[in-house]
Structure formats: C-alpha cells, structure tokens
C-alpha atoms as a PDB file:
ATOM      1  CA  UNK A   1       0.000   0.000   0.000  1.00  0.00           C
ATOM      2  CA  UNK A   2       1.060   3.583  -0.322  1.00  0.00           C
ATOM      3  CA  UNK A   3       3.533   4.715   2.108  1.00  0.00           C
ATOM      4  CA  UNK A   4       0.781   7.337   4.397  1.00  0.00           C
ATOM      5  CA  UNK A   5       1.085  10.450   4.760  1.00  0.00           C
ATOM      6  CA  UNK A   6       1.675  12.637   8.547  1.00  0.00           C
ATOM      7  CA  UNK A   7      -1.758  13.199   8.980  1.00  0.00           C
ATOM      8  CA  UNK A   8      -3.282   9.785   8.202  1.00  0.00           C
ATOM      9  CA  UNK A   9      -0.462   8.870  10.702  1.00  0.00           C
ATOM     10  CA  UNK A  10      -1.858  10.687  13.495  1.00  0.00           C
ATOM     11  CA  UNK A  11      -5.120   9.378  14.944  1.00  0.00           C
ATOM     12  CA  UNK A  12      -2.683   5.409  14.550  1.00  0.00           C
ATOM     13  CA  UNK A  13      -0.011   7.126  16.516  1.00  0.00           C
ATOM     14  CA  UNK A  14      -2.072   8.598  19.546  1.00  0.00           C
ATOM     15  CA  UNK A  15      -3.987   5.106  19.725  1.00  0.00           C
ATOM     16  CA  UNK A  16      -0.604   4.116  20.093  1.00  0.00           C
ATOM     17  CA  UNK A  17       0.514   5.486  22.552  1.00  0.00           C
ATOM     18  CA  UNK A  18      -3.154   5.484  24.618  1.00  0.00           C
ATOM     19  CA  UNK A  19      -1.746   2.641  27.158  1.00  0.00           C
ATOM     20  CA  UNK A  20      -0.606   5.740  28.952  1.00  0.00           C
ATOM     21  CA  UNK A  21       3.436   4.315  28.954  1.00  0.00           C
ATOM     22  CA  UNK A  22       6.454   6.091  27.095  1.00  0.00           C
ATOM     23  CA  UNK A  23       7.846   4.410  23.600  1.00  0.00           C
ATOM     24  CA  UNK A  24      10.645   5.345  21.611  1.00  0.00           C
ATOM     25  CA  UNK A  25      10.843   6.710  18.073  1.00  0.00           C
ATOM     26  CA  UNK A  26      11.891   3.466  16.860  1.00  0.00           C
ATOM     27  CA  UNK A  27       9.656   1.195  18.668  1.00  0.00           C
ATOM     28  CA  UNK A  28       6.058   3.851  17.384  1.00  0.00           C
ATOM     29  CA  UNK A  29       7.438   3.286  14.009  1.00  0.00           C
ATOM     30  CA  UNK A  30       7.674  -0.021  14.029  1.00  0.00           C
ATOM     31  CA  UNK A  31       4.571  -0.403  15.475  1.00  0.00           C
ATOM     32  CA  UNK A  32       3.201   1.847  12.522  1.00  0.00           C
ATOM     33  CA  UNK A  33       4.494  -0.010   9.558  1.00  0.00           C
ATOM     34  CA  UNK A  34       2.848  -3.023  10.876  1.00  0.00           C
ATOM     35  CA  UNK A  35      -0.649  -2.092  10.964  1.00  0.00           C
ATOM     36  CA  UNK A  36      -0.337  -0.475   7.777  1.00  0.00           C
ATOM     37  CA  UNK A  37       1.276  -3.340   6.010  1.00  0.00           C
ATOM     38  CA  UNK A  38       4.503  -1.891   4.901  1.00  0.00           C
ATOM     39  CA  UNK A  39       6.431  -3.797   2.786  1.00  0.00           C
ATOM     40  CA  UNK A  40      10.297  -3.981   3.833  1.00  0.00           C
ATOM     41  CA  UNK A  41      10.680  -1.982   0.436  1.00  0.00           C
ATOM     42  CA  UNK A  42       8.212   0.851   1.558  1.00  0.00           C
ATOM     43  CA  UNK A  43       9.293   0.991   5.317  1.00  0.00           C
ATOM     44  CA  UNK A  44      13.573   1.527   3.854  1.00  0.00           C
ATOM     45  CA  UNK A  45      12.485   3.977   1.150  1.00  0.00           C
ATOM     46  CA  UNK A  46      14.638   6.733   1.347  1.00  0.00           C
ATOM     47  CA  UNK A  47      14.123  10.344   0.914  1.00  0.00           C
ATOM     48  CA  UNK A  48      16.154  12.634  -1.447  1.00  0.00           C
ATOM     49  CA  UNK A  49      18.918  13.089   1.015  1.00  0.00           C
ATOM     50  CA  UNK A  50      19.583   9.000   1.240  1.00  0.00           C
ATOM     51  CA  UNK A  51      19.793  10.249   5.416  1.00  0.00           C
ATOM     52  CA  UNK A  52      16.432   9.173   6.699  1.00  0.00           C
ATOM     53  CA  UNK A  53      13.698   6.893   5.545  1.00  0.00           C
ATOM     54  CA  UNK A  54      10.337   8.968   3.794  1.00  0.00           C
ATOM     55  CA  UNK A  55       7.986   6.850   6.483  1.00  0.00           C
ATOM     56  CA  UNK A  56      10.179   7.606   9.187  1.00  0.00           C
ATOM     57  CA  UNK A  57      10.229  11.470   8.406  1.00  0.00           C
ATOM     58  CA  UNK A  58       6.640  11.525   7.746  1.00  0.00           C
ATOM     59  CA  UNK A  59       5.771  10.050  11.642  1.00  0.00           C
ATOM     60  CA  UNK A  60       8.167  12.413  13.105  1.00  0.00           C
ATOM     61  CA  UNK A  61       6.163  15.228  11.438  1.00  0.00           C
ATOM     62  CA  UNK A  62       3.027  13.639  12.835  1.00  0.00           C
ATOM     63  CA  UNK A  63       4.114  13.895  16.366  1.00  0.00           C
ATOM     64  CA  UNK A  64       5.602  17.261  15.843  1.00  0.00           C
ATOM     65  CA  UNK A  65       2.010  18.356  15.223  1.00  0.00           C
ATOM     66  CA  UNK A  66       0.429  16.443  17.581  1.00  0.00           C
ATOM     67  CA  UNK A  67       2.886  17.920  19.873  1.00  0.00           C
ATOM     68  CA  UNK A  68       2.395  21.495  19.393  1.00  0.00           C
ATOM     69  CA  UNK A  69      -1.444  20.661  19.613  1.00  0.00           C
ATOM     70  CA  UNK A  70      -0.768  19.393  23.313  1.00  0.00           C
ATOM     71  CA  UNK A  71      -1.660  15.789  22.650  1.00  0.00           C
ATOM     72  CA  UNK A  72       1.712  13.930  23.351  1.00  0.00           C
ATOM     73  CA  UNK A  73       4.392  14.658  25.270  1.00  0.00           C
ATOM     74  CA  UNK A  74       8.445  14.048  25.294  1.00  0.00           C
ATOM     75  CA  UNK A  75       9.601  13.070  28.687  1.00  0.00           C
ATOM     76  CA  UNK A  76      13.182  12.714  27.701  1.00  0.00           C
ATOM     77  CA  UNK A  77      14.806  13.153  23.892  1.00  0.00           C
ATOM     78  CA  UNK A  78      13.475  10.144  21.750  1.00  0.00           C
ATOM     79  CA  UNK A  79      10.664   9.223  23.803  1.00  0.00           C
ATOM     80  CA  UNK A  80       6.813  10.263  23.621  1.00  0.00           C
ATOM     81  CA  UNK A  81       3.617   9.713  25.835  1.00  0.00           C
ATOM     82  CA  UNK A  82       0.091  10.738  25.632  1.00  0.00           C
ATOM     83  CA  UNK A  83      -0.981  13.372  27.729  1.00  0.00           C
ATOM     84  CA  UNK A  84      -4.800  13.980  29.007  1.00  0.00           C
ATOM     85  CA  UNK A  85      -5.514  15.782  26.187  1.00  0.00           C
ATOM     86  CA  UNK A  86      -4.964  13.374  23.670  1.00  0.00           C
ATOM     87  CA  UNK A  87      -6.527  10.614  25.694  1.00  0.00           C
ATOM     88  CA  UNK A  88      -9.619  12.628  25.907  1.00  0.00           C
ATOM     89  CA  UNK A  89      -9.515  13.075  21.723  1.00  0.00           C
ATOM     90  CA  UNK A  90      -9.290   9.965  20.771  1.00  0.00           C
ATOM     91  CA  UNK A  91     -12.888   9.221  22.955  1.00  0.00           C
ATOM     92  CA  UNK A  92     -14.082  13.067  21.445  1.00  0.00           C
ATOM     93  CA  UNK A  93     -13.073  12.309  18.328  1.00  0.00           C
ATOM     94  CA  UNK A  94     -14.209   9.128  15.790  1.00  0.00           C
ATOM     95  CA  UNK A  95     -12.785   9.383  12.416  1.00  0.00           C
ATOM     96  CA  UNK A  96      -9.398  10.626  11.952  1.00  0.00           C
ATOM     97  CA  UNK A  97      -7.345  13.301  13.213  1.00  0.00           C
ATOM     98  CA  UNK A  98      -6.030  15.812  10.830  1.00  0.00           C
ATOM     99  CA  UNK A  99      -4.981  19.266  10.767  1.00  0.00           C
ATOM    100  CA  UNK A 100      -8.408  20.647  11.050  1.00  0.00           C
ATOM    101  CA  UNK A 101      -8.967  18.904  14.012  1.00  0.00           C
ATOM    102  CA  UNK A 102      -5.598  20.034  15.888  1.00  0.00           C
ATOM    103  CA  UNK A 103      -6.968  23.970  15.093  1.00  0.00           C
ATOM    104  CA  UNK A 104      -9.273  23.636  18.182  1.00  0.00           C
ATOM    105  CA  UNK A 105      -6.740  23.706  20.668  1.00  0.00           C
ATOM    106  CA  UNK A 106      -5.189  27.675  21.113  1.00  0.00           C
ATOM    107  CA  UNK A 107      -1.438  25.876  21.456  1.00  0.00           C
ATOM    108  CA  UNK A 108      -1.527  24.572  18.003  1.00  0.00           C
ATOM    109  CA  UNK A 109      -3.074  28.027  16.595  1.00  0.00           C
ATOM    110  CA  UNK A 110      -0.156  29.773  17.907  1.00  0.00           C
ATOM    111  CA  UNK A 111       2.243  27.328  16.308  1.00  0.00           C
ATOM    112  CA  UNK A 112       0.403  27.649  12.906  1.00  0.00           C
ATOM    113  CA  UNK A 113       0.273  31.570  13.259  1.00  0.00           C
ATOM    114  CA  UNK A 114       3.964  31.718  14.269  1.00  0.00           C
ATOM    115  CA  UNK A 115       6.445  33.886  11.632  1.00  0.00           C
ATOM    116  CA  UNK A 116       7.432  30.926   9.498  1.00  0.00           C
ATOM    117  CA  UNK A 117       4.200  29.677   9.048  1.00  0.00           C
ATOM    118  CA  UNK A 118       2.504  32.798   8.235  1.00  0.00           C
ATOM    119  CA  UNK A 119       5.112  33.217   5.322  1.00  0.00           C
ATOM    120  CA  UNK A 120       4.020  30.176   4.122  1.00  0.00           C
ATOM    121  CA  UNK A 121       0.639  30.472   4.118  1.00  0.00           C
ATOM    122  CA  UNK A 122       0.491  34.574   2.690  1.00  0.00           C
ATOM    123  CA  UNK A 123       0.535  32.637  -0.413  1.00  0.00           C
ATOM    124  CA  UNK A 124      -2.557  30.461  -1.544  1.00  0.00           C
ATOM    125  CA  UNK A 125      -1.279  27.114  -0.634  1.00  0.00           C
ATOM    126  CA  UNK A 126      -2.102  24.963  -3.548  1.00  0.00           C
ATOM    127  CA  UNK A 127      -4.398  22.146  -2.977  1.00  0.00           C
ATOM    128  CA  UNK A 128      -2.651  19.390  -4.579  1.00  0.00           C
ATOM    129  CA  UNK A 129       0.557  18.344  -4.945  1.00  0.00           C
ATOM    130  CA  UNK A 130       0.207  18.478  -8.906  1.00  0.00           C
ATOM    131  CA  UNK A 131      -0.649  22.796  -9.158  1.00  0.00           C
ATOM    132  CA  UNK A 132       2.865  23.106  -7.883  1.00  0.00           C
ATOM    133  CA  UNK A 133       6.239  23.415  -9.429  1.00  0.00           C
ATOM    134  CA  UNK A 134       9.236  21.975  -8.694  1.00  0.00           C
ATOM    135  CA  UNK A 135      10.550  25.414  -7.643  1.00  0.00           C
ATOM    136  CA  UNK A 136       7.508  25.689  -4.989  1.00  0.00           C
ATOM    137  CA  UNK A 137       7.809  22.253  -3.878  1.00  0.00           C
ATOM    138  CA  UNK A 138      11.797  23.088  -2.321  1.00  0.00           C
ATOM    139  CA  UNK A 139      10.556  26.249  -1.150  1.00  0.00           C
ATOM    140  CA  UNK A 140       7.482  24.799   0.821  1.00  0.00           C
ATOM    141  CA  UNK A 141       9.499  22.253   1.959  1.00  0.00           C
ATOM    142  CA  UNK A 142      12.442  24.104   2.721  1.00  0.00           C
ATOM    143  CA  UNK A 143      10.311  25.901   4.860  1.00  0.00           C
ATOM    144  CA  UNK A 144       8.798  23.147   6.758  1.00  0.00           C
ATOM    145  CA  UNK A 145      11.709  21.768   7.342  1.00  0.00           C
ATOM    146  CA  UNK A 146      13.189  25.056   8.800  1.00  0.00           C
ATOM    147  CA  UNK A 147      10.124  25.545  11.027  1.00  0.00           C
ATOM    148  CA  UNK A 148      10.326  21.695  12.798  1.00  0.00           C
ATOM    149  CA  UNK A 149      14.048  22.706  13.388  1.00  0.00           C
ATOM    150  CA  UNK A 150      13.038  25.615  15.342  1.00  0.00           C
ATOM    151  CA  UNK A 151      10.697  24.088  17.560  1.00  0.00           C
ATOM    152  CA  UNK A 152      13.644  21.082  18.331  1.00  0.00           C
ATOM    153  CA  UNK A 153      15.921  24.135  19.002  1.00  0.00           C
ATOM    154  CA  UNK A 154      13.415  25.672  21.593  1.00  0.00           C
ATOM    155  CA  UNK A 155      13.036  22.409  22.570  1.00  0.00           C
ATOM    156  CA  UNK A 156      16.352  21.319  23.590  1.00  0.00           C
ATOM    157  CA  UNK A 157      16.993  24.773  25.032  1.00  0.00           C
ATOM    158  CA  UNK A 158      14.152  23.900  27.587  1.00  0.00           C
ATOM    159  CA  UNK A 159      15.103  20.521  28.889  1.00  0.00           C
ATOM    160  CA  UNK A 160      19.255  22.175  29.083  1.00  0.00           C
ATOM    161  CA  UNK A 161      20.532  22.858  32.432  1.00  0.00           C
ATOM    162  CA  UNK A 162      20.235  26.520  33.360  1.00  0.00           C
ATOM    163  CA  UNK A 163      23.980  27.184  32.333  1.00  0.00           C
ATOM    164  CA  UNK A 164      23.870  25.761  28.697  1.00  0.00           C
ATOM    165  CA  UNK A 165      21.329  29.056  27.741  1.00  0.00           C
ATOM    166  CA  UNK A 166      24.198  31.608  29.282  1.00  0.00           C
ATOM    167  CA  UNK A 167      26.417  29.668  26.824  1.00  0.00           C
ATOM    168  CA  UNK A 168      24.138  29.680  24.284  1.00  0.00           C
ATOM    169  CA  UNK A 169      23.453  33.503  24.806  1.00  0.00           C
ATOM    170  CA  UNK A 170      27.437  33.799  24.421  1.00  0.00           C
ATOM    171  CA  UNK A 171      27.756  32.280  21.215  1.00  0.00           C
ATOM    172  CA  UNK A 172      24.720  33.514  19.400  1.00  0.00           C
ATOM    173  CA  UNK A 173      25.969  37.405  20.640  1.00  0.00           C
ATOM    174  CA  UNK A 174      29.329  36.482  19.673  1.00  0.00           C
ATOM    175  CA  UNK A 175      28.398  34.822  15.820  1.00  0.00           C
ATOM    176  CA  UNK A 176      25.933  38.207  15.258  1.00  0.00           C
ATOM    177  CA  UNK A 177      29.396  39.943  15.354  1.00  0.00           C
ATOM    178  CA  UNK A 178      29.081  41.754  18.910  1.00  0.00           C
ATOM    179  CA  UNK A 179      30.749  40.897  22.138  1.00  0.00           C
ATOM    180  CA  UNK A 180      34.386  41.449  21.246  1.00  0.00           C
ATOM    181  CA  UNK A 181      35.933  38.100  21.237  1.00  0.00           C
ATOM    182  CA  UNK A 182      34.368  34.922  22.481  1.00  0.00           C
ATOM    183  CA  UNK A 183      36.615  35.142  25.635  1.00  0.00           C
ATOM    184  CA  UNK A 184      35.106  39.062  26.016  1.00  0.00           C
ATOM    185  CA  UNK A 185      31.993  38.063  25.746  1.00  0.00           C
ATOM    186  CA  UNK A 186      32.029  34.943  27.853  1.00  0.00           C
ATOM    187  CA  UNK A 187      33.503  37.081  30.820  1.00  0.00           C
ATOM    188  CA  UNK A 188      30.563  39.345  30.701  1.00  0.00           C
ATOM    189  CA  UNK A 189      27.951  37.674  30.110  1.00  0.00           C
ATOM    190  CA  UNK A 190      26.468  35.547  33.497  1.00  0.00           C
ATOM    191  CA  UNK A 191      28.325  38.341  35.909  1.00  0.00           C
ATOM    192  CA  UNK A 192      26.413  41.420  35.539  1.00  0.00           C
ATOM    193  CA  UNK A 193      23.620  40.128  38.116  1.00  0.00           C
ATOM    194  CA  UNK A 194      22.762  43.546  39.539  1.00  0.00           C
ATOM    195  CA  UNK A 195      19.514  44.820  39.398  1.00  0.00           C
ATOM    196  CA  UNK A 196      17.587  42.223  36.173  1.00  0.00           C
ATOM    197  CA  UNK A 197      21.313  42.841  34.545  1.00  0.00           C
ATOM    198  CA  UNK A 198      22.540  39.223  33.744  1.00  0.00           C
ATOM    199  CA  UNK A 199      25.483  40.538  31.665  1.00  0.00           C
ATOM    200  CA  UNK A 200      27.530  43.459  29.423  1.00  0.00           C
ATOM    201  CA  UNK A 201      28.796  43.185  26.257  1.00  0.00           C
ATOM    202  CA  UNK A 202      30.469  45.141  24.049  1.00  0.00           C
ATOM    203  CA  UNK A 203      28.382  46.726  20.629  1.00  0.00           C
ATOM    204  CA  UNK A 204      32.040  46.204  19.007  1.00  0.00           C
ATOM    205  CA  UNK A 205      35.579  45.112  19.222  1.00  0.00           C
ATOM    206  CA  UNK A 206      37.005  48.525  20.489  1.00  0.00           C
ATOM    207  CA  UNK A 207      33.960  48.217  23.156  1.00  0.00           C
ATOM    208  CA  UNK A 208      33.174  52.167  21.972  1.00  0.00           C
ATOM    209  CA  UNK A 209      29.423  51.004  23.402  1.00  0.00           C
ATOM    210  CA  UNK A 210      28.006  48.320  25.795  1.00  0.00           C
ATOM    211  CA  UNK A 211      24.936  46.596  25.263  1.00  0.00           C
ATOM    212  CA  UNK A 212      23.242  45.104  28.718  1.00  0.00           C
ATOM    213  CA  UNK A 213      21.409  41.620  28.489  1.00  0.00           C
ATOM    214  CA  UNK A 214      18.881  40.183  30.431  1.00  0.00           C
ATOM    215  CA  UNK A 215      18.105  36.168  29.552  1.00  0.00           C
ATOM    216  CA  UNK A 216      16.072  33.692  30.976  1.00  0.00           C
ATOM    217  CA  UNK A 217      14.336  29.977  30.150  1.00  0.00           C
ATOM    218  CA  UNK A 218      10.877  30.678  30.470  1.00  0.00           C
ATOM    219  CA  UNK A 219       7.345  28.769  30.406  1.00  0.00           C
ATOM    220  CA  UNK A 220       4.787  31.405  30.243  1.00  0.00           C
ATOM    221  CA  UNK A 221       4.290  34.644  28.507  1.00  0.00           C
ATOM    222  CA  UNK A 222       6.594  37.207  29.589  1.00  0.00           C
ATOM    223  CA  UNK A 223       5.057  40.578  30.646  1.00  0.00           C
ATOM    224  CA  UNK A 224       5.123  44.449  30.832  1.00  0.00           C
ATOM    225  CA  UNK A 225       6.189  44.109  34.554  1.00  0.00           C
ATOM    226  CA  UNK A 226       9.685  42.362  33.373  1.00  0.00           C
ATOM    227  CA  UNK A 227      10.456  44.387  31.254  1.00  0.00           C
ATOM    228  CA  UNK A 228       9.769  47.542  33.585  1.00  0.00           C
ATOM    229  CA  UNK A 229      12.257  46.100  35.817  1.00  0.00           C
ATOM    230  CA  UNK A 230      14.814  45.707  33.167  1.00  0.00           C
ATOM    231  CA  UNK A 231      14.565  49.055  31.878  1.00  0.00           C
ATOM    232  CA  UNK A 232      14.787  50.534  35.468  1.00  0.00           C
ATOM    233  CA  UNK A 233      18.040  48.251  36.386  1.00  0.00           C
ATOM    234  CA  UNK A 234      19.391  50.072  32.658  1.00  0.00           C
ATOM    235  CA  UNK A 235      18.730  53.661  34.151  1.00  0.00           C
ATOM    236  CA  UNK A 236      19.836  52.894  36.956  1.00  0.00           C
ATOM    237  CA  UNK A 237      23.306  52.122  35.171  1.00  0.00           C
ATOM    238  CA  UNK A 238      23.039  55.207  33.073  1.00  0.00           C
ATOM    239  CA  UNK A 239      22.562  52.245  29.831  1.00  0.00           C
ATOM    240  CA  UNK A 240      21.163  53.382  26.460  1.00  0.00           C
ATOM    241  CA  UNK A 241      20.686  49.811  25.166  1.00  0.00           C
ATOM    242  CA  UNK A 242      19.645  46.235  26.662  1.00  0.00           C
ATOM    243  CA  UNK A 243      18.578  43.115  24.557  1.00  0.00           C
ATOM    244  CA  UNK A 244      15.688  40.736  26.453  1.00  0.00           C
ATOM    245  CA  UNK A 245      15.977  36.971  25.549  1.00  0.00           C
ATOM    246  CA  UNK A 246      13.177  34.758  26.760  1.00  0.00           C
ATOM    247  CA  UNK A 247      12.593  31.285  25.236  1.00  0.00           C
ATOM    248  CA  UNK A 248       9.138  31.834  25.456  1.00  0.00           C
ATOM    249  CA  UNK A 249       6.876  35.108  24.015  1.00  0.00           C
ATOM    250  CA  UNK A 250       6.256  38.525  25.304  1.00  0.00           C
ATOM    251  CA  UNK A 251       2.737  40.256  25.811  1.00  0.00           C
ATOM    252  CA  UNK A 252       1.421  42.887  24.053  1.00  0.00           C
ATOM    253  CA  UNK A 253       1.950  45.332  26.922  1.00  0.00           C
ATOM    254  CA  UNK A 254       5.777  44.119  27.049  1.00  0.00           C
ATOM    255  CA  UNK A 255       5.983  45.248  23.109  1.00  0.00           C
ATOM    256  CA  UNK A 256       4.320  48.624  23.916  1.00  0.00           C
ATOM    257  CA  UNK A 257       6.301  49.297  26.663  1.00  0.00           C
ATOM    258  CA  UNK A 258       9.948  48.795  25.106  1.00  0.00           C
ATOM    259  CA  UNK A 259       8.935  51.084  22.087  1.00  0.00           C
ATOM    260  CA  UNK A 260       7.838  53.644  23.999  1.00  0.00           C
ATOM    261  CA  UNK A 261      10.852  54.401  26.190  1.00  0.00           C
ATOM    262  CA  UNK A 262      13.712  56.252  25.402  1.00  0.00           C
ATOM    263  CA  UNK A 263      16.128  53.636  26.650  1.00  0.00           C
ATOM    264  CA  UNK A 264      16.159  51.126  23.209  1.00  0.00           C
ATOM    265  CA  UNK A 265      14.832  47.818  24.750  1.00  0.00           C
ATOM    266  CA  UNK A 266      15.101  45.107  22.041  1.00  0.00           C
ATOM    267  CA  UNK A 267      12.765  41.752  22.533  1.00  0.00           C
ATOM    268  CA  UNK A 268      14.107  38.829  21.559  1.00  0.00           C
ATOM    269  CA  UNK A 269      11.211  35.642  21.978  1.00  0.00           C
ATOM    270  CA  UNK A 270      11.373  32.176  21.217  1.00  0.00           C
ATOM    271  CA  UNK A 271      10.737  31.671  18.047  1.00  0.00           C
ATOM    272  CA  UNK A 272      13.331  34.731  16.727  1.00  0.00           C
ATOM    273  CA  UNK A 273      15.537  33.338  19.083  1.00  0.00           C
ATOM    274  CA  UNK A 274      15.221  29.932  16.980  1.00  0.00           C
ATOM    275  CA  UNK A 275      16.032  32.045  13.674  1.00  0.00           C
ATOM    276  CA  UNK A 276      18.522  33.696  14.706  1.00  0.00           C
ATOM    277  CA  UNK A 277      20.384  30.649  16.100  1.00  0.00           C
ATOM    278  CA  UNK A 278      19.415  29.224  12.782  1.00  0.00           C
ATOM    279  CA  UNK A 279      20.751  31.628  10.132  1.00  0.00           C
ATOM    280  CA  UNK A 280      23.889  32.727  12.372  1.00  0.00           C
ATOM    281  CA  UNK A 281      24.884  28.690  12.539  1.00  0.00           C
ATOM    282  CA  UNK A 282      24.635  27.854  16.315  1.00  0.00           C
ATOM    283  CA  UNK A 283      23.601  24.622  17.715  1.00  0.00           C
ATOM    284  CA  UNK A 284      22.962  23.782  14.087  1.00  0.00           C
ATOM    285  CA  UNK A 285      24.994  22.010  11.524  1.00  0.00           C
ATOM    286  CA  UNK A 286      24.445  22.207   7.706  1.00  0.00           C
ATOM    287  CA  UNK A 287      22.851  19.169   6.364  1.00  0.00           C
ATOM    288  CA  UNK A 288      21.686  18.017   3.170  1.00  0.00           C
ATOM    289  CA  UNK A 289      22.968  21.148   0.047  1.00  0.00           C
ATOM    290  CA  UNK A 290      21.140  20.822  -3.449  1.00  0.00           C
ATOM    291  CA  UNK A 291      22.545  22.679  -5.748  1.00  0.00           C
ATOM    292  CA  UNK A 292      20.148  23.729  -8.965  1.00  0.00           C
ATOM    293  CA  UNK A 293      21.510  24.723 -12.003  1.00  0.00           C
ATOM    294  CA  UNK A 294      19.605  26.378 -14.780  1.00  0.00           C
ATOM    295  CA  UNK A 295      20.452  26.458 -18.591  1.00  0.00           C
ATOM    296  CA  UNK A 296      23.458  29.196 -19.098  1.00  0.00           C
ATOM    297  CA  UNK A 297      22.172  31.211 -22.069  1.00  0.00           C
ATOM    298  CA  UNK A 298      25.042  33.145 -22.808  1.00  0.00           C
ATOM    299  CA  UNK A 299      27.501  29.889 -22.943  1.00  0.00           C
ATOM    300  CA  UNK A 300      24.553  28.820 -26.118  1.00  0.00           C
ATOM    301  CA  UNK A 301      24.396  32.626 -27.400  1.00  0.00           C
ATOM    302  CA  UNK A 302      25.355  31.645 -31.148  1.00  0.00           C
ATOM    303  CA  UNK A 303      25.603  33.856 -33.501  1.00  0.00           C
ATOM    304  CA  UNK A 304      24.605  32.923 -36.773  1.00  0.00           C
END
C-alpha cells in the first residue's frame, strides 16, 4: 500500500501510545508499519537526502504536530507519551485526526500563526501536490523543514541545564558579530547580576558602546512588569541599550512598553531566538545542500 502520509499517521499514533506508557521513536514506528502493512521496500524507502527513511520522516512530522497541539508529550529526547488531552480526543473524536482537528486547541493556533508559518501560508497554498512546481515544492518544503528545526531548538533549550542558555546567549551574541571576542563576551555575560542585569557586552571590538542583556528559560508569557524592571536596572546604570531573551513570548503590553521608552529595549522571543540561532549557525549544523543549475544562455548565445 502507499507509504501514508503525517496526517493519516496521526489518529494510529495517539492510539498508540493510549496505554498511557512512554515508547521510543523506533519502537512507534515499528509499530506503525505493521498495521499499515509496509512492505520492507516501503518501510527503507529513502528520501532525497539518502539520510532518513520517507515513512520515518513523515511520523516524526506527525508527532511534531500532535505535539504542538498538546496531545503527546516528550519526557526525555526520543521518547513520547500521551498526555490527558490526547486521551480525551481519541474518545471526542471518531474518524481521523487531521490538521483541522488540531486547530481547536489555542497551542496549536499559535504554532500555525507563528512567523514561518505565516510566510508560508500569505501565499494560496495549492491544494494538490500536482498545481505546484518543482521550484515551490523546495521552497514549501524548505520551509517546513526550517520551522520543525526551530521548535527542536526551543526544545532542547528547555530541557538544558540553566547554564547551557548563558552559553548559548554567548555564542549567538558572539556569531551576530558583537561581544568582542568569544573570551570578552564569555567574561561578561552571566556576571552582571545587579539589578535584572545578567550581563555586558560590548556593541564592538574597540567596546566604543556596551549593550546590557537580560536572559532567561521561560514557560509562560513574559510581561510588561519584566520588562519595567529591566529598563529601570538600565537607568539605573546610566545604559542606552539592553537586549531581552526569553525562550518563550512577550505580551502585548511588554511590546508597547519597550517602544515607547527612550532607553532602546530590544525583545528577543522564542521563536526569533530559533532564527537567529538558525541563520547565524549555532547549535545547528548544515545538512543536506542541493545545488540547482539552470540552462546558461550566454555559454549557447550563437551567432549565426
């Protein structure tokens, strides 16, 4: 039979996890190519890259969804459950569970109206594989792609000891050309700790500004009270500039407040932090290139 695709996958993999206990990637797709009859041809089929097999890739997208929808959970890397929503879904919820059906929860909203989906869906989305072109099918998928690997980033940032995001914080500053060197950088950062400061940098090598930082790992939405405090702890040390890094989103309020002040407050959430990490190469490494080459007109320019 044809190899399914994520969302056929999804109401199979809850029910599979239902018994309440944790199972590994491998073991959930295992599980999965047996009740829908895989052949050994259909369950090694490989995609483009020849890194990861197509059914394989297509259940991890399946979970990322059901994921961001609140339905499973990861206890530890490589491992999912079911949580209480899901159980209480899959009794809601009789024929299968798609897309649509994830848009009910105000988690998985969020995740679809997030930057990098939002870019992708500006544009009608075409409704069948076929209206697209080849062109539109690496850009779609490029930017699925880019958008699971920010929600692993945010991810792994979360389950980190404290420690790892001061790091973190070091090397992104540092690869976005600020800081001074890494060893500049790394002094400052994590010894500020006066007043919501957790560090100085320097705007540039010859340190002709300093930029104050406030990070921290975060669960819920950060507020206009936070950032109050951080501006006052930046008056307080006579600073022009600060940059706020939460891994999780700011409020409205929060955004209001750090335009309106004269002290320049910049926000940084989750999601941008994911981005930036992304396109400045930290805690990433490049994976599959492919390279596209078009017809060279000039080199078949002939006159005649």
């Amino acid at each position: 039979m044809p190899i399914p695709d994520f969302q056929t996958l999804m109401r199979p993999l809850l029910e599979h996890l239902s018994d309440g206990a944790d199972h590994s990637n491998q073991e959930t797709a295992s599980v999965l190519a047996d009740q829908f009859h895989l052949s050994e041809d259909e369950r090694t089929q490989l995609l483009p890259s020849g890194k990861q097999s197509l059914f394989t890739n297509r259940v991890a997208w399946a979970k990322s969804h059901l994921k961001q929808a609140g339905l499973v959970e990861s206890p530890r890397w490589g491992v999912y459950c079911i949580t209480t929503r899901g159980t209480a879904l899959l009794c809601e919820v009789d024929g299968p569970i798609t897309m649509k059906v994830l848009s009910q929860f105000p988690e998985y909203q969020e995740f679809r109206a997030k930057k990098a989906v939002a870019e992708l869906d500006s544009a009608k989305e075409p409704t069948s594989a076929d209206e697209m072109t080849p062109e539109e099918h690496i850009e779609y998928g490029y930017r699925q792609i880019r958008q699971k690997l920010s929600i692993e980033i945010l991810d792994r940032i979360k389950k980190c000891p404290p420690d790892f995001f001061e790091r973190l914080v070091v090397d992104l500053i540092v690869a976005m050309g600020y800081g001074g060197s890494r060893a500049d950088a790394g002094r400052a950062v994590g010894r500020g700790g006066d007043g919501g400061i957790d560090g100085i940098v320097k705007e540039d090598r010859l340190g002709l500004d300093v930029i104050y930082i406030q990070a921290k790992r975060w669960e819920g939405t950060m507020g206009r009270p936070e950032i109050q405090k951080f501006a006052g702890a930046l008056q307080g040390q006579r600073a022009r500039k600060g940059i706020f890094i939460t891994t999780s989103s700011f409020t409205k309020e929060a955004h209001e407040f750090a335009s309106f002040i004269d002290t320049k407050v910049i926000l940084i959430d989750g999601p941008e932090l994911a981005e930036l990490l992304i396109d400045h190469g930290v805690g990433v490494t490049k994976g599959d290139v492919y390279e596209i080459k078009r017809i060279d007109l000039d080199y078949f320019s002939v006159d005649e």
